[in-house]
C-alpha atoms as a PDB file:
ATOM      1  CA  UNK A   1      98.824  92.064 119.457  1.00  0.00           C
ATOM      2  CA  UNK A   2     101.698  94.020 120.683  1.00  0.00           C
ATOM      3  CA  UNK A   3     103.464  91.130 122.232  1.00  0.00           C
ATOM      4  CA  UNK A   4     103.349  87.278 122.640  1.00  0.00           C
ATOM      5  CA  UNK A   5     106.471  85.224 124.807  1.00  0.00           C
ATOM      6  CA  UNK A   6     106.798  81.769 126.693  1.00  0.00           C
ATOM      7  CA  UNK A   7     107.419  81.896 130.432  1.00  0.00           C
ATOM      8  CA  UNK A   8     109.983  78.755 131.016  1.00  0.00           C
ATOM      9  CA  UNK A   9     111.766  77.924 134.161  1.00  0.00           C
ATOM     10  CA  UNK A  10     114.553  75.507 134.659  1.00  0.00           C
ATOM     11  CA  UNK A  11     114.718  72.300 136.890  1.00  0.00           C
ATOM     12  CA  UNK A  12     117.326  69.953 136.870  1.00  0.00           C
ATOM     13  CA  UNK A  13     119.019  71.700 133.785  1.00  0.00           C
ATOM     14  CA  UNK A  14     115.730  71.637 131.578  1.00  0.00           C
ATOM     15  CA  UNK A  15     113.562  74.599 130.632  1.00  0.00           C
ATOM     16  CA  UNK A  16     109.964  73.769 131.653  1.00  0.00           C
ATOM     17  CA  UNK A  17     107.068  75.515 130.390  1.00  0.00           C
ATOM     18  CA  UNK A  18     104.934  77.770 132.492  1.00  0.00           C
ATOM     19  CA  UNK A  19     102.558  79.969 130.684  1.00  0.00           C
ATOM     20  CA  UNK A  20     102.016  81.790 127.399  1.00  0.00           C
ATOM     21  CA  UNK A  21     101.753  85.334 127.732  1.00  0.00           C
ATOM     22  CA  UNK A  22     100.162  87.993 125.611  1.00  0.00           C
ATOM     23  CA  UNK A  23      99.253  91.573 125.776  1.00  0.00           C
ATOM     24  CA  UNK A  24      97.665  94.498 124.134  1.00  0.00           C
ATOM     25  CA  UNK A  25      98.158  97.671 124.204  1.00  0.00           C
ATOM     26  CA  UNK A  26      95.226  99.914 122.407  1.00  0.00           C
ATOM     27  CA  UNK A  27      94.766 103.243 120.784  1.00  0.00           C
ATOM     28  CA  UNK A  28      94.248 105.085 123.694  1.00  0.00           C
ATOM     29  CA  UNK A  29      96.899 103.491 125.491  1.00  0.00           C
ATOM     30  CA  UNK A  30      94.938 101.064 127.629  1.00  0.00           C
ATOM     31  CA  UNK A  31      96.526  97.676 128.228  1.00  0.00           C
ATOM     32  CA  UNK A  32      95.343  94.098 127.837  1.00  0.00           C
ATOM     33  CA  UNK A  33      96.734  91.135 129.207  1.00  0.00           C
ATOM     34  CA  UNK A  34      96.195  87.333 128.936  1.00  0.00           C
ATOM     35  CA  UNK A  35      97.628  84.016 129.833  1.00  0.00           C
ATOM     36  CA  UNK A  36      97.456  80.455 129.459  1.00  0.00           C
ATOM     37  CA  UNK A  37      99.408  77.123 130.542  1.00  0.00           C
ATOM     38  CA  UNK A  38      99.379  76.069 126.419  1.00  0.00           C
ATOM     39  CA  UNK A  39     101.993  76.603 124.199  1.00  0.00           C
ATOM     40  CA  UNK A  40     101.474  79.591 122.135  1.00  0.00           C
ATOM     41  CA  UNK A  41     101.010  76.815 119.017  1.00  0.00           C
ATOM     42  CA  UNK A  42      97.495  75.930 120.431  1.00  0.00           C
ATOM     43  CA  UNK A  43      96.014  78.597 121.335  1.00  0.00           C
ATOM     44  CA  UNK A  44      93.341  80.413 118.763  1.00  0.00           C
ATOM     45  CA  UNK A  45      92.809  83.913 118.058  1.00  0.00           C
ATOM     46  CA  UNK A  46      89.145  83.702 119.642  1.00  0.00           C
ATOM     47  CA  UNK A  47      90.855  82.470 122.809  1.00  0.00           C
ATOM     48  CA  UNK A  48      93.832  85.020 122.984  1.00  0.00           C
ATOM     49  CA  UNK A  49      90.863  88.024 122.439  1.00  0.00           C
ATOM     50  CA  UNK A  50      88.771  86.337 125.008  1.00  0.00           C
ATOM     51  CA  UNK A  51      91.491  85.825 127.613  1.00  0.00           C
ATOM     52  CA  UNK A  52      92.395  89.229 127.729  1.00  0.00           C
ATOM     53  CA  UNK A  53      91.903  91.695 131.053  1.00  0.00           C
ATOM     54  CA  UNK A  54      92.235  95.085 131.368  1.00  0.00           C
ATOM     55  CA  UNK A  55      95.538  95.903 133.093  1.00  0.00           C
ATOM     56  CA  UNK A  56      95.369  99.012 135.916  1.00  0.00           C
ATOM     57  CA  UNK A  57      97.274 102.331 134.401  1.00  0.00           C
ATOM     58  CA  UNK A  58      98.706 102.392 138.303  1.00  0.00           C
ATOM     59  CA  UNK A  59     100.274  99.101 137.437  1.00  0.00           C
ATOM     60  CA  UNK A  60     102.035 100.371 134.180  1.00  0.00           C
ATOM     61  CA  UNK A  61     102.710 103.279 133.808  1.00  0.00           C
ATOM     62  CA  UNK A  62     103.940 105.617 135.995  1.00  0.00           C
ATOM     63  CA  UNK A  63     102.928 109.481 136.954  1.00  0.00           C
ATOM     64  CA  UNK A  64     104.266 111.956 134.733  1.00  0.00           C
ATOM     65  CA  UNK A  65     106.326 114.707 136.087  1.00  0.00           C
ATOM     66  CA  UNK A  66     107.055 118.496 134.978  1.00  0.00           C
ATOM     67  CA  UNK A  67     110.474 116.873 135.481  1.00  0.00           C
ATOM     68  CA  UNK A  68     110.214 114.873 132.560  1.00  0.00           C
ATOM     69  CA  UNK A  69     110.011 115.902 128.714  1.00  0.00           C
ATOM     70  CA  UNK A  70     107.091 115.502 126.927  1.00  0.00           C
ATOM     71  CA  UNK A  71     107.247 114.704 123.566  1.00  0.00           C
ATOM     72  CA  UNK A  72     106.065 116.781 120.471  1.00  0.00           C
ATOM     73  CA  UNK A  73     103.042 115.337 119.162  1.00  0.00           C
ATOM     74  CA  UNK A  74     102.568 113.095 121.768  1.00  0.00           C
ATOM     75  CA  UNK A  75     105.281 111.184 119.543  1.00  0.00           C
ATOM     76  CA  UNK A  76     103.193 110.575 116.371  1.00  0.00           C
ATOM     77  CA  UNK A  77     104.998 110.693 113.290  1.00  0.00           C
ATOM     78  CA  UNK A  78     106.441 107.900 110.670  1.00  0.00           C
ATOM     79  CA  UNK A  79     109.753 108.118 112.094  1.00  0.00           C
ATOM     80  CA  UNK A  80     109.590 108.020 115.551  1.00  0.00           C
ATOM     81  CA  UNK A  81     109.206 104.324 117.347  1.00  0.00           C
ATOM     82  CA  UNK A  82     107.186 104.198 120.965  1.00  0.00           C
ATOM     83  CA  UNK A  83     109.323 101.969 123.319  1.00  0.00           C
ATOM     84  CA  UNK A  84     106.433 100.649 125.904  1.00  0.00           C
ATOM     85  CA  UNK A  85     106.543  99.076 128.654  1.00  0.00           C
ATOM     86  CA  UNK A  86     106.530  95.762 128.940  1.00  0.00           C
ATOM     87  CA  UNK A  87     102.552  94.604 129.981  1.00  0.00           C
ATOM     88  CA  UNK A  88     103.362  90.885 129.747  1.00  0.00           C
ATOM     89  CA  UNK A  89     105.464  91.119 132.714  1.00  0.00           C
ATOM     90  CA  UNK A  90     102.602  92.651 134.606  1.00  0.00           C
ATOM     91  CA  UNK A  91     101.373  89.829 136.661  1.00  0.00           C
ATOM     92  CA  UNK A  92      98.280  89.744 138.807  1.00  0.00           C
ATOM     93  CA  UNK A  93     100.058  87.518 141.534  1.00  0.00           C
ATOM     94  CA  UNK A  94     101.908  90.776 142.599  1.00  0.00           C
ATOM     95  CA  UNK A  95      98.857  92.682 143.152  1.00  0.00           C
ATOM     96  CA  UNK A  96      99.323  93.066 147.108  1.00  0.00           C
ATOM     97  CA  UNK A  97     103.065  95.149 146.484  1.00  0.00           C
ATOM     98  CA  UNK A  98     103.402  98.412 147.482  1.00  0.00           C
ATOM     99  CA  UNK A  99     105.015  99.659 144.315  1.00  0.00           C
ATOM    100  CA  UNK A 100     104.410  98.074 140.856  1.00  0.00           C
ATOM    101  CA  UNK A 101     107.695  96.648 139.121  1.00  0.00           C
ATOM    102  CA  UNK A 102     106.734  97.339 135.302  1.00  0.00           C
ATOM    103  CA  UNK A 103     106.170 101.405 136.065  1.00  0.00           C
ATOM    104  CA  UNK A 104     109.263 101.425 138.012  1.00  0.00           C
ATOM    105  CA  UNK A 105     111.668  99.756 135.767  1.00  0.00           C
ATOM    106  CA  UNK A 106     109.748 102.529 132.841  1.00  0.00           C
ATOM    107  CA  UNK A 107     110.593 105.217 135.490  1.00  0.00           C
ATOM    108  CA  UNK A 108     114.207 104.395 135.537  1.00  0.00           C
ATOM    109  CA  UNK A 109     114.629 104.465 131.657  1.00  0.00           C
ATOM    110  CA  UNK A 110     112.808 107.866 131.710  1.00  0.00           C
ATOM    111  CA  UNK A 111     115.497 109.381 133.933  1.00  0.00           C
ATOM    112  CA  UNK A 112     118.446 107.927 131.975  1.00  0.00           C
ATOM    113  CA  UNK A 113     116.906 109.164 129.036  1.00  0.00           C
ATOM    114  CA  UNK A 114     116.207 112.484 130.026  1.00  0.00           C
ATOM    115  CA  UNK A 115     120.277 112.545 131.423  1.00  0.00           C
ATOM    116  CA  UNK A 116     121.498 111.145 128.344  1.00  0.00           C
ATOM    117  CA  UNK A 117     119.620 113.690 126.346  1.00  0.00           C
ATOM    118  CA  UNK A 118     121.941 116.206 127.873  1.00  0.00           C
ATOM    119  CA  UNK A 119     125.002 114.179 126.847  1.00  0.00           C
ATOM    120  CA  UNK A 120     124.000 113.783 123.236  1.00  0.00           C
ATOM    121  CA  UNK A 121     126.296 110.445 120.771  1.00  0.00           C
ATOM    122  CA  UNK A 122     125.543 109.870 117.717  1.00  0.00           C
ATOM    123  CA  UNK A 123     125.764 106.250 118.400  1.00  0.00           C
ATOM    124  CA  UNK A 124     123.108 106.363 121.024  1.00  0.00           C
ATOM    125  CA  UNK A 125     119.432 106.409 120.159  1.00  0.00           C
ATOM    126  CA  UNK A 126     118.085 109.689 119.983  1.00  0.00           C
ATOM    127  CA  UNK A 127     115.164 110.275 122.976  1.00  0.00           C
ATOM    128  CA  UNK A 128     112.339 112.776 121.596  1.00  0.00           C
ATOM    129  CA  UNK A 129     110.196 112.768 125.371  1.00  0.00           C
ATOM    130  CA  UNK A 130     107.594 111.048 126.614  1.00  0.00           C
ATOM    131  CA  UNK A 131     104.207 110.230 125.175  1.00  0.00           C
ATOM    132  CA  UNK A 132     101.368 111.066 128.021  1.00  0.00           C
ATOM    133  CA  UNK A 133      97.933 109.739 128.510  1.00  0.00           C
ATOM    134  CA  UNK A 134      95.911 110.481 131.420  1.00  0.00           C
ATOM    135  CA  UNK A 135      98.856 112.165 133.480  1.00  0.00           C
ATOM    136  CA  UNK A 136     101.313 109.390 132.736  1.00  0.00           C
ATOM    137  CA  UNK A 137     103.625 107.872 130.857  1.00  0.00           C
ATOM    138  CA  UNK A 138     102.697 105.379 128.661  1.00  0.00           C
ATOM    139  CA  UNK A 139     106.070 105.449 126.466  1.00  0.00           C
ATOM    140  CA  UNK A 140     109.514 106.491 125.472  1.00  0.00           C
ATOM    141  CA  UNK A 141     109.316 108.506 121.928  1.00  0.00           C
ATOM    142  CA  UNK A 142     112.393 107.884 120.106  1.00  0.00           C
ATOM    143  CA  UNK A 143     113.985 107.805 116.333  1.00  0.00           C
ATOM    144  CA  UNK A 144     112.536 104.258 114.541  1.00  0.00           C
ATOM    145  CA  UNK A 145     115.013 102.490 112.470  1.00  0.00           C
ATOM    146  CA  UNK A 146     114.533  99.695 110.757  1.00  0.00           C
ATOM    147  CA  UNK A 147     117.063  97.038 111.062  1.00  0.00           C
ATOM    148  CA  UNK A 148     118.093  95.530 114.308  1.00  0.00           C
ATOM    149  CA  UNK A 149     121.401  94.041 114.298  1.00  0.00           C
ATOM    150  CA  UNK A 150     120.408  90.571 114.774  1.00  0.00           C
ATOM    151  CA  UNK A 151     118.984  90.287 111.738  1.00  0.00           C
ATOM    152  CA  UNK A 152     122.617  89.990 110.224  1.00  0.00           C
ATOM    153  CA  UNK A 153     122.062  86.496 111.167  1.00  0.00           C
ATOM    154  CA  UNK A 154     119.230  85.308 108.426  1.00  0.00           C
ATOM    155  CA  UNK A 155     119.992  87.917 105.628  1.00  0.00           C
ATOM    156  CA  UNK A 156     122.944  87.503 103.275  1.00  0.00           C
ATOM    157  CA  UNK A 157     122.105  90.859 101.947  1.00  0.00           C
ATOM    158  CA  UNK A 158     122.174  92.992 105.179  1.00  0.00           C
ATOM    159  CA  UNK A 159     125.760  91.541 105.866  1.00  0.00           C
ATOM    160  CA  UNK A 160     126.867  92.194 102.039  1.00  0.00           C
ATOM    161  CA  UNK A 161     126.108  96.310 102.919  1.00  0.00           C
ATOM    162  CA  UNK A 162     127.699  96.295 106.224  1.00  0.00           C
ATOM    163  CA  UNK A 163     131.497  96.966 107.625  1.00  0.00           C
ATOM    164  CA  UNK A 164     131.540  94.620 110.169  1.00  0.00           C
ATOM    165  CA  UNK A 165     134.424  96.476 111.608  1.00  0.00           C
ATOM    166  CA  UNK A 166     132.770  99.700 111.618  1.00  0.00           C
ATOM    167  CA  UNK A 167     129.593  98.470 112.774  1.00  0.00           C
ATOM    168  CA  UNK A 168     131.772  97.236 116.273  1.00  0.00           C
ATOM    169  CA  UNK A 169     133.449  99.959 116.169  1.00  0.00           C
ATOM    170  CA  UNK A 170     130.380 102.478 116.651  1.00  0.00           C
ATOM    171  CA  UNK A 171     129.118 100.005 119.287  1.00  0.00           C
ATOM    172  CA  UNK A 172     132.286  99.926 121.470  1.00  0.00           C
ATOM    173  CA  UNK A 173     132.276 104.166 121.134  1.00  0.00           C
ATOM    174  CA  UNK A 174     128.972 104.093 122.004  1.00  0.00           C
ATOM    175  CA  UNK A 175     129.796 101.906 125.403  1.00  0.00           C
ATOM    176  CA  UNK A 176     132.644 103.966 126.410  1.00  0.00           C
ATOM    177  CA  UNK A 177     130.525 107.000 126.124  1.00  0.00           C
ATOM    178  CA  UNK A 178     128.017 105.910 128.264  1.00  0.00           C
ATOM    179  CA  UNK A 179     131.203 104.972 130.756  1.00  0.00           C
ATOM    180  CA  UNK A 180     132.425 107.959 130.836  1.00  0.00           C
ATOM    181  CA  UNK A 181     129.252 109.403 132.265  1.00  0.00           C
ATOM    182  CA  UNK A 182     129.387 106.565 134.532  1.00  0.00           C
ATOM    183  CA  UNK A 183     126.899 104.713 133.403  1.00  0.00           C
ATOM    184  CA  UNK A 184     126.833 100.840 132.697  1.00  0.00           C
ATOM    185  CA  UNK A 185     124.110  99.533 129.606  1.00  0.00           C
ATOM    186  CA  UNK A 186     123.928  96.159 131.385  1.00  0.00           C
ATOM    187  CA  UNK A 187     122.331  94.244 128.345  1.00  0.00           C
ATOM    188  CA  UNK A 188     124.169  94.758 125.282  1.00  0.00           C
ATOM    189  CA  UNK A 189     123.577  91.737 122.870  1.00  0.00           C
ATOM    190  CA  UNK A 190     122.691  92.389 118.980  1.00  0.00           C
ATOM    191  CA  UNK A 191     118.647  92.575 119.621  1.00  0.00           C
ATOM    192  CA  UNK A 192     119.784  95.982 121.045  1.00  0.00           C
ATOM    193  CA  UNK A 193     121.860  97.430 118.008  1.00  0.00           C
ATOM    194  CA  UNK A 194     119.822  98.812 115.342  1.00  0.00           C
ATOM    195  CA  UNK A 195     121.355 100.522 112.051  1.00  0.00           C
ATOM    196  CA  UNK A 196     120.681 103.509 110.659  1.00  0.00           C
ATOM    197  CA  UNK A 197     120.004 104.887 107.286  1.00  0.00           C
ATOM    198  CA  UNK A 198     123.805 105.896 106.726  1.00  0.00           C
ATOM    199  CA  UNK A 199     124.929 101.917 107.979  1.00  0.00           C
ATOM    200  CA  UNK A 200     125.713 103.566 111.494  1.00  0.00           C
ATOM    201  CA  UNK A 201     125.224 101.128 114.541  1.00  0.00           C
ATOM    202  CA  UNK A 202     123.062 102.662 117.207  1.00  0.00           C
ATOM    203  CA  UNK A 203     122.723 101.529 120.694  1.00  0.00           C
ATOM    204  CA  UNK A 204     119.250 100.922 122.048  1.00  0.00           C
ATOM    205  CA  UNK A 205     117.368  99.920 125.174  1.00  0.00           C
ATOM    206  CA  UNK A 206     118.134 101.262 128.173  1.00  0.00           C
ATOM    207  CA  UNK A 207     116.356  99.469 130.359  1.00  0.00           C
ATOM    208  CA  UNK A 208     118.814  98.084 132.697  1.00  0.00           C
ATOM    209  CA  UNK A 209     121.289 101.046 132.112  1.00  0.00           C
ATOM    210  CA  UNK A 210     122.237 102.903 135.520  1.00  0.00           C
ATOM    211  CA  UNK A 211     125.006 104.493 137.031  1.00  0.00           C
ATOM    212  CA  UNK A 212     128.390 101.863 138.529  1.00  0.00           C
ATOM    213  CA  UNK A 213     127.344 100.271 141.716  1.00  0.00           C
ATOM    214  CA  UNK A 214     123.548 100.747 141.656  1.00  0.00           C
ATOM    215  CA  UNK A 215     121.146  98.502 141.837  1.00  0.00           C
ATOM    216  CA  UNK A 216     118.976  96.907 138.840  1.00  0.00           C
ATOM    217  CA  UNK A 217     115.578  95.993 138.531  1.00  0.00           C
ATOM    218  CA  UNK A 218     115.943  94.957 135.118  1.00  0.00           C
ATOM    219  CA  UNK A 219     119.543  92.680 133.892  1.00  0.00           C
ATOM    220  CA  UNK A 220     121.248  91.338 131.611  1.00  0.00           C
ATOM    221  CA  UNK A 221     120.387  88.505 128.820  1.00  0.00           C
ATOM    222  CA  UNK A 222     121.718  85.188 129.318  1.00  0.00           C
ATOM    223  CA  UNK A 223     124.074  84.082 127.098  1.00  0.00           C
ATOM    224  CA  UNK A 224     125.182  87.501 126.524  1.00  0.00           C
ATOM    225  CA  UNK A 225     126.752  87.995 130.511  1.00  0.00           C
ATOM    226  CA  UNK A 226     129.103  85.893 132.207  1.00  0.00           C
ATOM    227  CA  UNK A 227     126.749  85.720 135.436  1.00  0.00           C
ATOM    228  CA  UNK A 228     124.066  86.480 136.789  1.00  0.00           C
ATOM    229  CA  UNK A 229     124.213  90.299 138.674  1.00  0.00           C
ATOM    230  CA  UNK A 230     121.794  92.941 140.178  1.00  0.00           C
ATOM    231  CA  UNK A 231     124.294  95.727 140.478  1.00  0.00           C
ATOM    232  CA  UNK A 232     125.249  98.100 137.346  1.00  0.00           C
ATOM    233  CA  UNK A 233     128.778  97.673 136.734  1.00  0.00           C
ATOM    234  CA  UNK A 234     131.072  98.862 133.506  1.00  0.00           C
ATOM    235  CA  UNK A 235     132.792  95.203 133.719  1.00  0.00           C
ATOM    236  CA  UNK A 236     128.923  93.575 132.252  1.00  0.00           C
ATOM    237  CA  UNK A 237     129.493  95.794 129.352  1.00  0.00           C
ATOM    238  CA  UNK A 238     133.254  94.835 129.188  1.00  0.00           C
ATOM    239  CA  UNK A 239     132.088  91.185 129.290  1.00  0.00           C
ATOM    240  CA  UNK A 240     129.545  91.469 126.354  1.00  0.00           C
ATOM    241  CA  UNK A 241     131.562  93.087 123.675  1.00  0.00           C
ATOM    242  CA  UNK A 242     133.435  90.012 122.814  1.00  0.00           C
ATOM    243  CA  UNK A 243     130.763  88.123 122.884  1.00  0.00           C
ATOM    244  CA  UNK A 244     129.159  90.485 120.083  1.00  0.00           C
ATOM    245  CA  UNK A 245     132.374  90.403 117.848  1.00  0.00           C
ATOM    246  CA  UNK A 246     132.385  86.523 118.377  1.00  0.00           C
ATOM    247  CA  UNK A 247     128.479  86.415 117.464  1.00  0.00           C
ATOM    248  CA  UNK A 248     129.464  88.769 114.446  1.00  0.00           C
ATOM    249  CA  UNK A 249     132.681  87.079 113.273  1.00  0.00           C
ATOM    250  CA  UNK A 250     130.839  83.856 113.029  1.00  0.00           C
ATOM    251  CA  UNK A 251     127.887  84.890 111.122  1.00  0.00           C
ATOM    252  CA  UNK A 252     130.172  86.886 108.514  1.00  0.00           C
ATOM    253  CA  UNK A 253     132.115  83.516 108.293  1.00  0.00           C
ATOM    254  CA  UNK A 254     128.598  81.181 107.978  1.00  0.00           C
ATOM    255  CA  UNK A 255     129.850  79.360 110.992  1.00  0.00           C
ATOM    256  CA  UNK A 256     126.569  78.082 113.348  1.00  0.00           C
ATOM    257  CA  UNK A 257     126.238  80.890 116.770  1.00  0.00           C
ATOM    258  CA  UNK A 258     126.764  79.139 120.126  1.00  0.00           C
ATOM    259  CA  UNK A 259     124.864  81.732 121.675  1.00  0.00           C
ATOM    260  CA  UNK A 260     121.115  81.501 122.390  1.00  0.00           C
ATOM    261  CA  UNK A 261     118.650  83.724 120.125  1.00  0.00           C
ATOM    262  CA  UNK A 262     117.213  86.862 120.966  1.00  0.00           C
ATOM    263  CA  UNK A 263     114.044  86.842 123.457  1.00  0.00           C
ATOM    264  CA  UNK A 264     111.324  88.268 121.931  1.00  0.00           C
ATOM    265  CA  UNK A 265     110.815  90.340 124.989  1.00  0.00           C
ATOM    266  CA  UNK A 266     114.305  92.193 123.746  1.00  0.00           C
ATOM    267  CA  UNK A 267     112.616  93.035 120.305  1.00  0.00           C
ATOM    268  CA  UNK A 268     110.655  95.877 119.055  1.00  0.00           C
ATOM    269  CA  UNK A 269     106.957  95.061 118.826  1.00  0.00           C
ATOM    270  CA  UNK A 270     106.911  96.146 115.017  1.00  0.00           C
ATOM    271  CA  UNK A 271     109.910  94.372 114.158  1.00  0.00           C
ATOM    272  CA  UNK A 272     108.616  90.987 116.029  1.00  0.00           C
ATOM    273  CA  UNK A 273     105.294  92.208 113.412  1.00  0.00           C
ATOM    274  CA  UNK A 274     107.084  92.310 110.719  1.00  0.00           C
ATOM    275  CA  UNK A 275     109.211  88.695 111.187  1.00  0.00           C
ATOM    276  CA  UNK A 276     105.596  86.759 111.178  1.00  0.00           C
ATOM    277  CA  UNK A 277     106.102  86.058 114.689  1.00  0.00           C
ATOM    278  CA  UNK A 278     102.546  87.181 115.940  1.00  0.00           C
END
């Protein structure tokens, strides 16, 4: 399964339950998706398999252009990670628009990849192309690491090997970078840090990233913003840095977070994998 989340809306304060969503994505890059109004607790593997419907290519992925890089390989190899898009957000509801939301929102990470591939940091995730099946993109090919920064939160040992300094330090060089291009991230929070080999902090997921004053398809998580927005500005970015050195400083000191856990949605699909979590 390459991903499994709770839809929840609030009234009066509350989160309510909607749905459990799941989806698939198979060797041949064909998605799958399924939902139910049960928790994800009680629902069995028979009925996730059965409940699954083939998704339309048109309505995730979108056409590839001679525009766009395509990656060596297609992107196989043991140390390159596949960022796809998100099929549990495809919903068959929104079958009558014009243009599909999940291609779009992969479209606009495509081009920001493409332009921050021409403007090279070390602190930013390095982009390899784009994978292509059937004349489109089905995914962002791009260096795998292994630890994502949130995971400082549940392992004594992972905080033990890491400056905590340094590891803010690369983040915040990272940021201005991407500010001096004139570019906001939009969503930084610590499910979008991962480490590298040498204990360098790399920025990922650049899903909401645009240039100032443009609008976004795809924001920030809560908790980790101020407000609410739809418009890419360098104050979002601004706003969530503290936030990360407060998250940091209390998990180096063993004092409880106040800020909400990572979505799933913000996770790799391996790493979710690897926690137990499907």
């Amino acid at each position: 399964m390459t991903s499994l989340s709770e839809d929840f809306e609030v009234v009066d304060g509350q989160h309510k339950f909607l749905r459990t969503v799941w989806a698939v994505l198979d060797e041949d890059d064909v998605g799958w998706r399924g939902q139910k109004d049960v928790r994800k607790y009680y629902i069995s593997m028979p009925e996730f398999e059965s409940g699954l419907e083939r998704v339309p290519d048109a309505w995730l992925f979108p056409e590839m252009s001679p525009e766009f890089t395509t990656a060596p390989d297609n992107g196989v190899g043991e140390d390159l990670y596949i960022k796809r898009p998100n099929i549990t957000r495809y919903d068959p509801v929104d079958v009558g628009d014009v243009v599909p939301s999940v291609p779009r929102v992969l479209l606009d990470e495509v081009r920001i990849m493409e332009f921050l591939a021409k403007h090279p940091h070390p602190n930013i995730v390095r982009y390899h192309g784009c994978r292509v099946q059937r004349g489109r993109v089905t995914g962002l090919v791009l260096d795998r690491h292994g630890i994502v920064l949130d995971a400082l939160e549940d392992d004594e040992n992972l905080r033990a090997s890491l400056n905590k300094d340094s590891i803010l330090a690369d983040i915040e060089t990272a940021v201005a970078h991407l500010h001096s291009l004139g570019l906001a991230h939009n969503d930084l929070n610590p499910a979008n840090v991962v480490v590298d080999k040498n204990n360098k902090a790399i920025l990922i997921d650049f899903g909401s990233c645009q240039p100032f004053g443009k609008g976004l398809m795809s924001t920030g998580t809560p908790g980790w913003v101020d407000e609410e927005f739809t418009t890419s500005a360098k104050q979002h970015d601004l706003a969530a840095l503290p936030k990360i050195k407060a998250w940091m400083d209390n998990v180096y000191q063993g004092v409880p977070t106040d800020l909400p856990p990572m979505p799933l949605d913000g996770l790799h699909s391996k790493t979710i994998e690897e926690r137990g979590l499907l």
